[in-house]
PDB file of N, CA and C in Angstrom:
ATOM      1  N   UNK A   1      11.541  25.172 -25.047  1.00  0.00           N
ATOM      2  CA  UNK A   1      11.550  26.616 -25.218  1.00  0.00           C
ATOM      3  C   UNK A   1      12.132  27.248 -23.951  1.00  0.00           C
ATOM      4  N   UNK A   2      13.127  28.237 -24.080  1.00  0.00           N
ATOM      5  CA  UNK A   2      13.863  28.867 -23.079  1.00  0.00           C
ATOM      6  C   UNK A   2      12.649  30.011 -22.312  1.00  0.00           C
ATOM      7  N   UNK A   3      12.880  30.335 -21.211  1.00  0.00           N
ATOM      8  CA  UNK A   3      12.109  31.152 -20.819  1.00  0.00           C
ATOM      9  C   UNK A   3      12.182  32.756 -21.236  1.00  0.00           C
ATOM     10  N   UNK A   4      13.349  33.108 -21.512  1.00  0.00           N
ATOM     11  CA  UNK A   4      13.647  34.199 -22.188  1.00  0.00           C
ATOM     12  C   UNK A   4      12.535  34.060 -23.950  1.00  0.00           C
ATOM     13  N   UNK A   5      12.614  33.308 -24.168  1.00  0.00           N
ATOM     14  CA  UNK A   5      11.630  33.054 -25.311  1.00  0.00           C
ATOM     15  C   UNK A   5      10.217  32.979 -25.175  1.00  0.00           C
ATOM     16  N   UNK A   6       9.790  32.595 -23.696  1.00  0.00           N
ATOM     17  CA  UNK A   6       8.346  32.481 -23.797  1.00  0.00           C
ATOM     18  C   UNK A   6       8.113  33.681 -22.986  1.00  0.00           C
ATOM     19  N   UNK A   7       9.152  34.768 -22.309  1.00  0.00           N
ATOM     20  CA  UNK A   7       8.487  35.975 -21.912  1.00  0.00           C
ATOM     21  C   UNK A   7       8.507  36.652 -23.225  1.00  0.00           C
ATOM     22  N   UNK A   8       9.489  36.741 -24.372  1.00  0.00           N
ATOM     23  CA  UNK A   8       9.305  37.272 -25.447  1.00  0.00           C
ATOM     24  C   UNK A   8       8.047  37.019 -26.104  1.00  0.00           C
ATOM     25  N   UNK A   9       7.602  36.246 -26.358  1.00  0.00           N
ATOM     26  CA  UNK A   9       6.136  35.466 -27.395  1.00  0.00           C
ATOM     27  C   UNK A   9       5.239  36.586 -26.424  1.00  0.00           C
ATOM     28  N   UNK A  10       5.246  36.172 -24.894  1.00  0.00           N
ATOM     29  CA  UNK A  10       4.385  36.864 -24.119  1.00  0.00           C
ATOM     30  C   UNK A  10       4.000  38.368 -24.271  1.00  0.00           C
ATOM     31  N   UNK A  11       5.224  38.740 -24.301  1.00  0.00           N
ATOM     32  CA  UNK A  11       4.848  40.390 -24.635  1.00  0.00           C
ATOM     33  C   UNK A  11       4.788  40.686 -25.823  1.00  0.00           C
ATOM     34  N   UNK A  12       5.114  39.843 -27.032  1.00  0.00           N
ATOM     35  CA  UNK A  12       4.640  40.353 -28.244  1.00  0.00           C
ATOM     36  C   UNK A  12       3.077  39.653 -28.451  1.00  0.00           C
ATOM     37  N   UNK A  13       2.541  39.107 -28.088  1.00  0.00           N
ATOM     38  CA  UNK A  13       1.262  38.883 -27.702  1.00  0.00           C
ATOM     39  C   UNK A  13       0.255  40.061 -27.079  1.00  0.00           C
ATOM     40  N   UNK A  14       0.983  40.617 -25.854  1.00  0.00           N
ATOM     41  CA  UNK A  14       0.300  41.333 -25.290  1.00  0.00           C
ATOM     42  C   UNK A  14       0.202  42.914 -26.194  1.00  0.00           C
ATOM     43  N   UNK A  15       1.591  42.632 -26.919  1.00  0.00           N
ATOM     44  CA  UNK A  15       1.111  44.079 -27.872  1.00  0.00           C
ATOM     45  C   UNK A  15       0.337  43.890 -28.661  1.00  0.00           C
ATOM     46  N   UNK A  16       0.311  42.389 -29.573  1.00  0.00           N
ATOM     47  CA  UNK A  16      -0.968  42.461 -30.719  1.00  0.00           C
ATOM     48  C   UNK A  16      -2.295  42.761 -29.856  1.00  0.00           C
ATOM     49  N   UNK A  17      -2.754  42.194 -29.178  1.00  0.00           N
ATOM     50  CA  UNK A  17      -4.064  42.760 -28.101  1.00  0.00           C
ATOM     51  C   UNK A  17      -3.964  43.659 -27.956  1.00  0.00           C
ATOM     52  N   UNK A  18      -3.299  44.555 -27.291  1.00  0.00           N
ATOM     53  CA  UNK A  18      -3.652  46.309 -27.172  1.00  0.00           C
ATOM     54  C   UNK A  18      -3.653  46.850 -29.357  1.00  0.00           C
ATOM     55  N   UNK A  19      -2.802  46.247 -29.721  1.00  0.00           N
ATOM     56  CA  UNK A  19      -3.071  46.570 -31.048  1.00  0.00           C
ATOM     57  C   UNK A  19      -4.695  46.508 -31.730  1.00  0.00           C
ATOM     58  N   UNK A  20      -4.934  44.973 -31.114  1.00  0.00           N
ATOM     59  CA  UNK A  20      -6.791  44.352 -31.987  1.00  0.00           C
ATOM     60  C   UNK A  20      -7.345  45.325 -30.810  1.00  0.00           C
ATOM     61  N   UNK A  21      -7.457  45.363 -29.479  1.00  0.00           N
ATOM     62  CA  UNK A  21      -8.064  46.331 -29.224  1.00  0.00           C
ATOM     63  C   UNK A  21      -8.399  48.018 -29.369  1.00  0.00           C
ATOM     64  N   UNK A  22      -7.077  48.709 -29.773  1.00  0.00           N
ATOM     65  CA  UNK A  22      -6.962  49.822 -30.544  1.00  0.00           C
ATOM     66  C   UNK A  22      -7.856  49.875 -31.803  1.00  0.00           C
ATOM     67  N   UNK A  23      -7.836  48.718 -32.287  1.00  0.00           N
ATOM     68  CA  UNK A  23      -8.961  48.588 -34.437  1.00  0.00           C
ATOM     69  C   UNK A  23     -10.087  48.424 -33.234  1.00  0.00           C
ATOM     70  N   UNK A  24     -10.626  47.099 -32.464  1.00  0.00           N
ATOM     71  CA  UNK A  24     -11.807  46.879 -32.500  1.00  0.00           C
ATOM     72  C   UNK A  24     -12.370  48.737 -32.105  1.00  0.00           C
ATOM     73  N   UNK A  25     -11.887  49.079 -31.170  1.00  0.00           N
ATOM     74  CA  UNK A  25     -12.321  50.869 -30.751  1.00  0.00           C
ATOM     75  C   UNK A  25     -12.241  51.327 -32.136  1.00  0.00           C
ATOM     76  N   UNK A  26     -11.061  51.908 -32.870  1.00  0.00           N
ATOM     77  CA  UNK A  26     -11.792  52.784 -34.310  1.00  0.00           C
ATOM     78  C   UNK A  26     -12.740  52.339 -35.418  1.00  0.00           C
ATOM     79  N   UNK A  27     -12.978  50.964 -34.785  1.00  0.00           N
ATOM     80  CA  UNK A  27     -13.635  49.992 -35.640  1.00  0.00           C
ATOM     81  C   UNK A  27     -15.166  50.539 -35.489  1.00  0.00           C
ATOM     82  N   UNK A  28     -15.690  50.950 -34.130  1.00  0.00           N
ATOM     83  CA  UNK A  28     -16.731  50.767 -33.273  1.00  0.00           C
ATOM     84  C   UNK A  28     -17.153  52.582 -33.830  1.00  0.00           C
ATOM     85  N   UNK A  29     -15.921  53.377 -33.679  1.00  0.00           N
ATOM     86  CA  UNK A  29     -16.571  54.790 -33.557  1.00  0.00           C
ATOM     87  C   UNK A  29     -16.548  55.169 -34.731  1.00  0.00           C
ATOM     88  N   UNK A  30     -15.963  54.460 -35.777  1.00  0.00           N
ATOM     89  CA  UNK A  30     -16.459  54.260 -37.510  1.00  0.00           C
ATOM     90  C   UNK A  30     -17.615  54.113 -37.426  1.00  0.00           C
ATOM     91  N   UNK A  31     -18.144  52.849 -37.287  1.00  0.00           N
ATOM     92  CA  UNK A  31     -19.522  52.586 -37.234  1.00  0.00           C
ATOM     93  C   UNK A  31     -20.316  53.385 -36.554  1.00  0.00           C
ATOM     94  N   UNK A  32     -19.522  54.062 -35.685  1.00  0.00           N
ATOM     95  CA  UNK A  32     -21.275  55.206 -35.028  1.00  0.00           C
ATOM     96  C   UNK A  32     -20.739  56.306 -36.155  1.00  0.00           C
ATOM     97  N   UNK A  33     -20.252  56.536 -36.584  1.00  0.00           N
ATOM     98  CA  UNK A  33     -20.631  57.604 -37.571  1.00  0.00           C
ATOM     99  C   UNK A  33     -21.197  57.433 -38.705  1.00  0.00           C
ATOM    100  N   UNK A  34     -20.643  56.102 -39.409  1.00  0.00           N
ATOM    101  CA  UNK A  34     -21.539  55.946 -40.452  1.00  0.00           C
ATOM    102  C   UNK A  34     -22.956  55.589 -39.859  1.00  0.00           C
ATOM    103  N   UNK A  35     -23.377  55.235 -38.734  1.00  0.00           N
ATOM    104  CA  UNK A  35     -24.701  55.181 -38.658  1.00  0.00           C
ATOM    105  C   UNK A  35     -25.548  56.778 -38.683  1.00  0.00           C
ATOM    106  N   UNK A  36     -24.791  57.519 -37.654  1.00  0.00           N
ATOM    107  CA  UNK A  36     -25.145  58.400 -37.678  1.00  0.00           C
ATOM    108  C   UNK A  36     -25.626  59.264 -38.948  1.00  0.00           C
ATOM    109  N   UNK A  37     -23.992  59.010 -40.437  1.00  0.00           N
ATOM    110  CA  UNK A  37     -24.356  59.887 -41.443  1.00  0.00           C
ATOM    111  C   UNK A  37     -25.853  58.879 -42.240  1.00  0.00           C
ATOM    112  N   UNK A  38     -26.072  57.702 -41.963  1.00  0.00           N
ATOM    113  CA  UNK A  38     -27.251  57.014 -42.702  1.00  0.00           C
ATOM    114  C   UNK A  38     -28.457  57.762 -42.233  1.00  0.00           C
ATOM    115  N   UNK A  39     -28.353  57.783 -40.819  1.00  0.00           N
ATOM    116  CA  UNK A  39     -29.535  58.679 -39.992  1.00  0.00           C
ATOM    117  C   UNK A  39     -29.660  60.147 -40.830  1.00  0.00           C
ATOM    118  N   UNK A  40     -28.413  60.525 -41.093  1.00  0.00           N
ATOM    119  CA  UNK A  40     -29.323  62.036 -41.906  1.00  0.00           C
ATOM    120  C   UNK A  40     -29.542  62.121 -42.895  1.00  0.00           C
ATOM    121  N   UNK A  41     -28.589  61.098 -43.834  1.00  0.00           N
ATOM    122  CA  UNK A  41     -29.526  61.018 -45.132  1.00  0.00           C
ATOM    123  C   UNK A  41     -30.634  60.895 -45.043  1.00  0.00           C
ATOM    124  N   UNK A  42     -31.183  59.701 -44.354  1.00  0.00           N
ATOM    125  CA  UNK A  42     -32.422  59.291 -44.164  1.00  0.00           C
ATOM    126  C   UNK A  42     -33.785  60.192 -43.850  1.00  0.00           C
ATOM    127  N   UNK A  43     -33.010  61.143 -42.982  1.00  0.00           N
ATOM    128  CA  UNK A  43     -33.565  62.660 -42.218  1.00  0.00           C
ATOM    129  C   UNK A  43     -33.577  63.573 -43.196  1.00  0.00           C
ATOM    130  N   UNK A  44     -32.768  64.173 -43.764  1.00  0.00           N
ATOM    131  CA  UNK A  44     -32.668  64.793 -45.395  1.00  0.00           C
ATOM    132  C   UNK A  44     -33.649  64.340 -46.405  1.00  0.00           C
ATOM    133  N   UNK A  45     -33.360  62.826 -46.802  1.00  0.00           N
ATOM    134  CA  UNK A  45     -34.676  62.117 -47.587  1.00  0.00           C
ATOM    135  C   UNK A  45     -36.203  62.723 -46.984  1.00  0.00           C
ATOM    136  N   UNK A  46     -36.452  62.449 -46.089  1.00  0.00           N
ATOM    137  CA  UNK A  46     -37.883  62.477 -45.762  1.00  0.00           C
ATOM    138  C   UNK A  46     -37.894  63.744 -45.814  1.00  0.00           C
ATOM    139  N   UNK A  47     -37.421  64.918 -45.548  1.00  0.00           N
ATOM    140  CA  UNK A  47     -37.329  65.780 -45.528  1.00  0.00           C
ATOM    141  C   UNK A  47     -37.735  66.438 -47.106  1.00  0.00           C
ATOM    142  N   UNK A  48     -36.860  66.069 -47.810  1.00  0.00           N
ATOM    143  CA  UNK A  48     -37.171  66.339 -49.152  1.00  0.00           C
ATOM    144  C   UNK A  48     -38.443  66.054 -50.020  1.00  0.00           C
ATOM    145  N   UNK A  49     -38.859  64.945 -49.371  1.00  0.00           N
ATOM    146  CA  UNK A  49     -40.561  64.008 -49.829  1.00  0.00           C
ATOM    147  C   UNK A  49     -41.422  65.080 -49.341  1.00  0.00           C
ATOM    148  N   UNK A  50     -41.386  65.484 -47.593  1.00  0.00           N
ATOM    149  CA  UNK A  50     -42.495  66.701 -47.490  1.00  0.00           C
ATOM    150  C   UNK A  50     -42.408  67.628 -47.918  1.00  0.00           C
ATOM    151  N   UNK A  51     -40.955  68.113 -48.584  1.00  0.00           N
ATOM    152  CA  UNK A  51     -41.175  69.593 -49.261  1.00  0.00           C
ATOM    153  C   UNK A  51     -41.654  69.411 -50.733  1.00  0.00           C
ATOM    154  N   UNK A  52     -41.625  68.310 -51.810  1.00  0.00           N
ATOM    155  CA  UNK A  52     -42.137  67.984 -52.811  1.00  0.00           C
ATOM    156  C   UNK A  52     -43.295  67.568 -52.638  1.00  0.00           C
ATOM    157  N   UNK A  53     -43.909  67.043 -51.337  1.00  0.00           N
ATOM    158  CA  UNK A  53     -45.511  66.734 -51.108  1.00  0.00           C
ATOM    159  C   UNK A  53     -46.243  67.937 -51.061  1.00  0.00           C
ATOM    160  N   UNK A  54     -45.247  68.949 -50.085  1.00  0.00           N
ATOM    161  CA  UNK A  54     -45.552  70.293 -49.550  1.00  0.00           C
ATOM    162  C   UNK A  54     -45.869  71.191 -50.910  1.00  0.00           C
ATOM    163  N   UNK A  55     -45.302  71.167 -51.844  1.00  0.00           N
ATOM    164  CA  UNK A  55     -45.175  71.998 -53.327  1.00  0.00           C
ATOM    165  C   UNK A  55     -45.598  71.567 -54.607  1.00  0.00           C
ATOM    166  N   UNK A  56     -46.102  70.502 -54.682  1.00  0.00           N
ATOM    167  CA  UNK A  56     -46.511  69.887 -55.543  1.00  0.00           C
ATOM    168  C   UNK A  56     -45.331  68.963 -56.428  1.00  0.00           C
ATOM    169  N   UNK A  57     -44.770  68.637 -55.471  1.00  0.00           N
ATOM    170  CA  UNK A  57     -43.371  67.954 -56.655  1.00  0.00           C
ATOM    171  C   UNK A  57     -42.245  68.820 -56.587  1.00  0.00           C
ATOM    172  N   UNK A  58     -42.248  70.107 -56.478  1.00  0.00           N
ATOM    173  CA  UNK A  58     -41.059  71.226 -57.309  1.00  0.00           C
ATOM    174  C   UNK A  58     -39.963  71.613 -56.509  1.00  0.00           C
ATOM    175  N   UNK A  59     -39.643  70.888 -54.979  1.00  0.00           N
ATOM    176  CA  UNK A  59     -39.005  70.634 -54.491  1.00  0.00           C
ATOM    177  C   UNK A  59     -37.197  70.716 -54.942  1.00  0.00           C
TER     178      UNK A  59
END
């Protein structure tokens, strides 16, 4: 392999990595939001149980 060829491989290497590192990051701040939106359903849910506990059901 010529060296002109293995600096090529090299830097198209180094772009897929900044590439997988670019997903693993929107990968990561996906996941804090969907955690986050589970957290308010979850917060909403209970929420809804004490106002139907609170009223007799009629919530």
């Amino acid at each position: 392999m010529k060296d002109a060829e293995i600096i090529d491989l090299v830097e198209r290497l180094r772009i897929m990595q900044e590439k997988a590192n670019a997903l693993a990051t929107q990968q990561l701040e996906l996941t804090q939001q969907l955690e986050a939106a589970f957290k308010k359903a979850h917060d909403l849910h209970e929420q809804i149980l004490r106002e139907q506990n609170d009223t007799g059901g009629e919530a």
